[in-house]
C-alpha atoms as a PDB file:
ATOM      1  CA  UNK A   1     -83.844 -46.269  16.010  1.00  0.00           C
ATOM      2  CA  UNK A   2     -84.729 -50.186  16.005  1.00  0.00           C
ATOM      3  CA  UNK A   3     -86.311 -51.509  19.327  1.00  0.00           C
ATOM      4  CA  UNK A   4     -83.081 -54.215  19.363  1.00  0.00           C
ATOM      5  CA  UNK A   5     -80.399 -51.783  18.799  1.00  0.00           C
ATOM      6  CA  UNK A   6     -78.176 -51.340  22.076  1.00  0.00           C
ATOM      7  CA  UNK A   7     -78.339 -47.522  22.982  1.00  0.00           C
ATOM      8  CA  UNK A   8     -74.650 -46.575  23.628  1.00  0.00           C
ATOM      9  CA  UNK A   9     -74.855 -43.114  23.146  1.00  0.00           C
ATOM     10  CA  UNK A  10     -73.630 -41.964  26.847  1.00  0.00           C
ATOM     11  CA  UNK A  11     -70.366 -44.543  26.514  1.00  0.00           C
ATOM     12  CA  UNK A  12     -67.568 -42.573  26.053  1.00  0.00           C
ATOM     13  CA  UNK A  13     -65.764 -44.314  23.248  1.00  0.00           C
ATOM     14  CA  UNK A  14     -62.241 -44.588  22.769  1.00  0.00           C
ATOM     15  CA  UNK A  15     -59.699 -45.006  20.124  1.00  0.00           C
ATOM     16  CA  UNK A  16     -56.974 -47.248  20.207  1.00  0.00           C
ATOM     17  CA  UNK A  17     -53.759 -45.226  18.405  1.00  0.00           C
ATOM     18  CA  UNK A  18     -54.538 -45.009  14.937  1.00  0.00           C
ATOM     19  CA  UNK A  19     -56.331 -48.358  14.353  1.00  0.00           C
ATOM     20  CA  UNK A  20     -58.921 -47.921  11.965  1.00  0.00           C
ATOM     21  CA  UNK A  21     -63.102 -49.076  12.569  1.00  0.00           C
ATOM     22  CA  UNK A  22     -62.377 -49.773  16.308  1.00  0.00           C
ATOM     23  CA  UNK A  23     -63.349 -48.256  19.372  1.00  0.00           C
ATOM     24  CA  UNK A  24     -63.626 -49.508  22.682  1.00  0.00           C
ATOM     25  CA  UNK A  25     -64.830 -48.673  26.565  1.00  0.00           C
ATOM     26  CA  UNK A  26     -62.806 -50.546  29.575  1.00  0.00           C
ATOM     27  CA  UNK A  27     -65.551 -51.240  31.918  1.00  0.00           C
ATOM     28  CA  UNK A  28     -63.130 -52.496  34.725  1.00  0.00           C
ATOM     29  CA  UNK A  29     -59.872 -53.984  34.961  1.00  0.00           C
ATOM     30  CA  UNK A  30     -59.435 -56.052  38.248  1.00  0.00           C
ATOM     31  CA  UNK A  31     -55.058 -56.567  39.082  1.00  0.00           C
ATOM     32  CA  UNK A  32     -55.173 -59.040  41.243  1.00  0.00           C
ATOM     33  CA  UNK A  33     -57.582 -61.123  38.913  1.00  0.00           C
ATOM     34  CA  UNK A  34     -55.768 -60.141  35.940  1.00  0.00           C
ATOM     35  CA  UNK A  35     -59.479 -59.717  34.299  1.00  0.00           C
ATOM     36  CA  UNK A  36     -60.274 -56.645  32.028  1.00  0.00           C
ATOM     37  CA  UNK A  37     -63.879 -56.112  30.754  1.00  0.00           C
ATOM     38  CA  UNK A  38     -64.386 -53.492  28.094  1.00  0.00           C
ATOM     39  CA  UNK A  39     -66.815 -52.990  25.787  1.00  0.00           C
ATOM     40  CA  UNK A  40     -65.389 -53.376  21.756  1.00  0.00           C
ATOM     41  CA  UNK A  41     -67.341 -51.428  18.826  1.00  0.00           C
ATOM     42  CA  UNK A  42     -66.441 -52.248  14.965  1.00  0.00           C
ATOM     43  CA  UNK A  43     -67.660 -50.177  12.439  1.00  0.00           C
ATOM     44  CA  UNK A  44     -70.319 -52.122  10.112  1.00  0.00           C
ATOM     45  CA  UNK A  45     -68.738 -52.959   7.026  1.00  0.00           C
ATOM     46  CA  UNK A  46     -65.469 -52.740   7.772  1.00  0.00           C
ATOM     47  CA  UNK A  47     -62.476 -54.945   9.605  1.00  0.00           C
ATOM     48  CA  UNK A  48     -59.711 -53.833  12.307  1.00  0.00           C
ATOM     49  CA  UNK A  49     -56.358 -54.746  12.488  1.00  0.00           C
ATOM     50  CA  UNK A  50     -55.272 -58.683  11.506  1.00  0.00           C
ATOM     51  CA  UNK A  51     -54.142 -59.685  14.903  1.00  0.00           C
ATOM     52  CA  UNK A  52     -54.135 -62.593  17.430  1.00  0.00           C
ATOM     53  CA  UNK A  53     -55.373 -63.480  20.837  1.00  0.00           C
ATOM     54  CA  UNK A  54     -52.919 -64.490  22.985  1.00  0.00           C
ATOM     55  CA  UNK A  55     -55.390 -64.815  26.322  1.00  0.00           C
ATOM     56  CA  UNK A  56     -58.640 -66.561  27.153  1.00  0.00           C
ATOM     57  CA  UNK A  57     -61.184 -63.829  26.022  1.00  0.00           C
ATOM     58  CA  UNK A  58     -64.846 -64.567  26.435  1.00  0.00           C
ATOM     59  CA  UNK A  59     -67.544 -62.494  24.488  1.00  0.00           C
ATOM     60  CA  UNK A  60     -70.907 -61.581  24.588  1.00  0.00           C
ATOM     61  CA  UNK A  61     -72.518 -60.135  21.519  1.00  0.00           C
ATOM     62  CA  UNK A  62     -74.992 -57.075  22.668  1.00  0.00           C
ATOM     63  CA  UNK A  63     -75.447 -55.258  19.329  1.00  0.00           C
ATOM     64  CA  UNK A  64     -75.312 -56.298  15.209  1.00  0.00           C
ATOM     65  CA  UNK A  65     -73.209 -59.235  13.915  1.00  0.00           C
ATOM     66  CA  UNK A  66     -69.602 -60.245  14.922  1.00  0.00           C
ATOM     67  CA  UNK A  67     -67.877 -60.963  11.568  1.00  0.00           C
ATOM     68  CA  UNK A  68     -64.763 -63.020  12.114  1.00  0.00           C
ATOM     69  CA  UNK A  69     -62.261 -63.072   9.048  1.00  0.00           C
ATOM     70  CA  UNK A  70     -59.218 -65.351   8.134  1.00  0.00           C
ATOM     71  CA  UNK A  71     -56.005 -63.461   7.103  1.00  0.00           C
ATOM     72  CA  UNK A  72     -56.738 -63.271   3.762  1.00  0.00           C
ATOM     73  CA  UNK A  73     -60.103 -61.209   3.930  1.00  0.00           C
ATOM     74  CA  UNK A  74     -62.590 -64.305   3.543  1.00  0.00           C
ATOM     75  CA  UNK A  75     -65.035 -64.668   5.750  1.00  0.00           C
ATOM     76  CA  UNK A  76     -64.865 -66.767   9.028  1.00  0.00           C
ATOM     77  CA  UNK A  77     -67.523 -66.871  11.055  1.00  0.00           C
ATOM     78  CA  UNK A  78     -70.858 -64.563  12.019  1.00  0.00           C
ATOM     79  CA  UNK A  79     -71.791 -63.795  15.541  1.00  0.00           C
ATOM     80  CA  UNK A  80     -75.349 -62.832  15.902  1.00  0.00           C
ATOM     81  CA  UNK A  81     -76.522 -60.452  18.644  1.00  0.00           C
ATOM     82  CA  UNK A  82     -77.103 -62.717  21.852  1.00  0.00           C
ATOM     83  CA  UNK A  83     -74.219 -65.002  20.704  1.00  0.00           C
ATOM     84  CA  UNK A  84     -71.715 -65.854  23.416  1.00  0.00           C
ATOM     85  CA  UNK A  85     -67.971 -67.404  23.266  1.00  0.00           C
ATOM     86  CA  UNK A  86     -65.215 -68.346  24.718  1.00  0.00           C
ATOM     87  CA  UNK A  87     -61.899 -68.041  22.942  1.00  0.00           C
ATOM     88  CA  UNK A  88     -58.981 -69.651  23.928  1.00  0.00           C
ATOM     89  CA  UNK A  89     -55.571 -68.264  23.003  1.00  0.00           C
ATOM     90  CA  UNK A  90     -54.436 -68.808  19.725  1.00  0.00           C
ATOM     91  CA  UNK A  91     -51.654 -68.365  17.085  1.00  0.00           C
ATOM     92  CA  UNK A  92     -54.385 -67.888  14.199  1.00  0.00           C
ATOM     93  CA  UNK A  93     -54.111 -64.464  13.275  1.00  0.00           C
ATOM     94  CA  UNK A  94     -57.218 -63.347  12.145  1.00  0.00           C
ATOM     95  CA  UNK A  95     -59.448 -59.897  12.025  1.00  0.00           C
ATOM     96  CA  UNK A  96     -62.889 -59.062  13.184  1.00  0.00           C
ATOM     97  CA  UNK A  97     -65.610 -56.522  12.453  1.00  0.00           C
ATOM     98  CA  UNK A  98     -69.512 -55.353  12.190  1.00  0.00           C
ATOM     99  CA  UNK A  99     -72.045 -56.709  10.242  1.00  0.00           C
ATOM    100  CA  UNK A 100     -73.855 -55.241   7.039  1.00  0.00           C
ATOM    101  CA  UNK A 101     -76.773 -53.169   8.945  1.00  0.00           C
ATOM    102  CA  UNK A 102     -74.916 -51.560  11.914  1.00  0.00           C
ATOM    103  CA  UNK A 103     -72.098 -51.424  13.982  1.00  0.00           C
ATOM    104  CA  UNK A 104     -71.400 -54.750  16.305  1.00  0.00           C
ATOM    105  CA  UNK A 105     -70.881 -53.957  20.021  1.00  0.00           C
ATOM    106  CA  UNK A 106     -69.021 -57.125  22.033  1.00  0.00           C
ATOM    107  CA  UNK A 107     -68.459 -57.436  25.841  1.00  0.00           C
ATOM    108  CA  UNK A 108     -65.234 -58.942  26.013  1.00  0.00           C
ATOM    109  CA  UNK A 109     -63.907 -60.440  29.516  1.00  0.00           C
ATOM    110  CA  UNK A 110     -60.187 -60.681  28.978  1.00  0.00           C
ATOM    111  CA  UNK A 111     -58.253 -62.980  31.314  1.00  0.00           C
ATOM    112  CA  UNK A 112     -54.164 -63.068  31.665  1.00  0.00           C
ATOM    113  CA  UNK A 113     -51.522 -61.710  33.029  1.00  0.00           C
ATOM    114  CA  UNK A 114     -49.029 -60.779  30.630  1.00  0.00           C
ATOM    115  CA  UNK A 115     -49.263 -60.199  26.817  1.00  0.00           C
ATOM    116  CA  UNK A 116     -52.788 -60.491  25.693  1.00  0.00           C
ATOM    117  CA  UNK A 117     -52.627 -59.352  21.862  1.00  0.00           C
ATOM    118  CA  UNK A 118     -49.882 -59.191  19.010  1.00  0.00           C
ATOM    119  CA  UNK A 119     -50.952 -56.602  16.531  1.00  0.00           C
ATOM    120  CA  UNK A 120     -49.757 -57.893  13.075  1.00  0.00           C
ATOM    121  CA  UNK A 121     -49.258 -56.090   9.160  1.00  0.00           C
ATOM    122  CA  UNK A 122     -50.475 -57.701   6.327  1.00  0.00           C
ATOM    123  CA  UNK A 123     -47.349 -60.378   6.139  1.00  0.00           C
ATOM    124  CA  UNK A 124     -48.598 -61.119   9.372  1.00  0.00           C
ATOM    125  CA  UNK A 125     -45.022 -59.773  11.202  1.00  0.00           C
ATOM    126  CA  UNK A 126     -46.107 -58.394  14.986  1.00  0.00           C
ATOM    127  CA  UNK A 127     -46.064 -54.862  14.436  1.00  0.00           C
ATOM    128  CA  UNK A 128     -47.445 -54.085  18.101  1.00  0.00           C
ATOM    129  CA  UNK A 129     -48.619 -55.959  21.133  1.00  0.00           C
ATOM    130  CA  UNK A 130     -50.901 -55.300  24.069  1.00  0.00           C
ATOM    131  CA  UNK A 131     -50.683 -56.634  27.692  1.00  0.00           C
ATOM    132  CA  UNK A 132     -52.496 -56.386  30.597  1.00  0.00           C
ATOM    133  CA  UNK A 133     -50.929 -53.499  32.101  1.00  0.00           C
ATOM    134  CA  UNK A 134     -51.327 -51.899  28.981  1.00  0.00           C
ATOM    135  CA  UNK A 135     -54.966 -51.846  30.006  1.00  0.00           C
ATOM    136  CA  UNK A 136     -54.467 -50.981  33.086  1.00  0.00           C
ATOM    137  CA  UNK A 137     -53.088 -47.713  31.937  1.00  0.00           C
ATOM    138  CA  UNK A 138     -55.340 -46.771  29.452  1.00  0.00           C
ATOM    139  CA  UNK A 139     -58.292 -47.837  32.287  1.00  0.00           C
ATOM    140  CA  UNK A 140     -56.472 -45.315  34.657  1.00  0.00           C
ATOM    141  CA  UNK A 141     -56.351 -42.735  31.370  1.00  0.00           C
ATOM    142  CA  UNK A 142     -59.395 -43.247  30.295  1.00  0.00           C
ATOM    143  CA  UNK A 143     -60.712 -42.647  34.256  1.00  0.00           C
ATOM    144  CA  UNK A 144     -58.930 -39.632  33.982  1.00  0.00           C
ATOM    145  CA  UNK A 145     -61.086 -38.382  31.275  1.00  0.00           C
ATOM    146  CA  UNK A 146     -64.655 -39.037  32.387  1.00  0.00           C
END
């Protein structure tokens, strides 16, 4: 194992439905603040789900290389471990993933109070969405696991 690779082998990952290279860890999820923290983990090599942000979400790159990718599968942006951002919301749709060498693990800080995510198909139609108390119940369900 490298000396800068982020040991997450005692985080109890979850999956999100049947979305494909994505697994994730809520950390906390505070109501009254309407802030969620959770850890995100993409699979190297691969993308998630074309989607949007529809809250402010702030990231913090602990592990590999946040790729970033336009609808169309061409390359965005690259996040290098250390690298952190705020996003604001947005009606880009785009979708994200890990780098060549490993899988990319993100602290995101989500902040809102109502829908934070649309979930799109590839004609970009919203397919899905996720809001806060969406996370709040898979927080309590994922509590209810550990």
């Amino acid at each position: 194992m490298s000396l800068y690779r982020f040991d997450d082998s005692r985080i109890r990952w979850q999956t999100l439905g049947n979305f494909e290279h994505l697994w994730y860890f809520i950390l906390d999820v505070d109501s009254d603040g309407h802030i969620a923290d959770l850890l995100f983990k993409f699979a190297a090599g691969q993308k998630i789900v074309l989607h949007r942000h529809k809250a402010l979400n702030t990231l913090f790159v602990i592990q590999g290389e946040h790729r970033l990718y336009y609808p169309d599968g061409s390359l965005k942006e690259v996040r290098p471990t250390g690298k952190y951002t705020r996003s604001l919301p947005s009606d880009e749709p785009h979708s994200e993933g890990g780098g060549d060498e490993c899988d990319v693990i993100i602290l995101f800080s989500i902040r809102g109070d109502g829908l934070l995510y649309e979930i799109l198909d590839d004609a970009q139609t919203v397919i899905a969405t996720i809001t806060f108390n969406d996370l709040q119940a898979l927080y309590e369900q994922q509590n209810q696991l550990l």
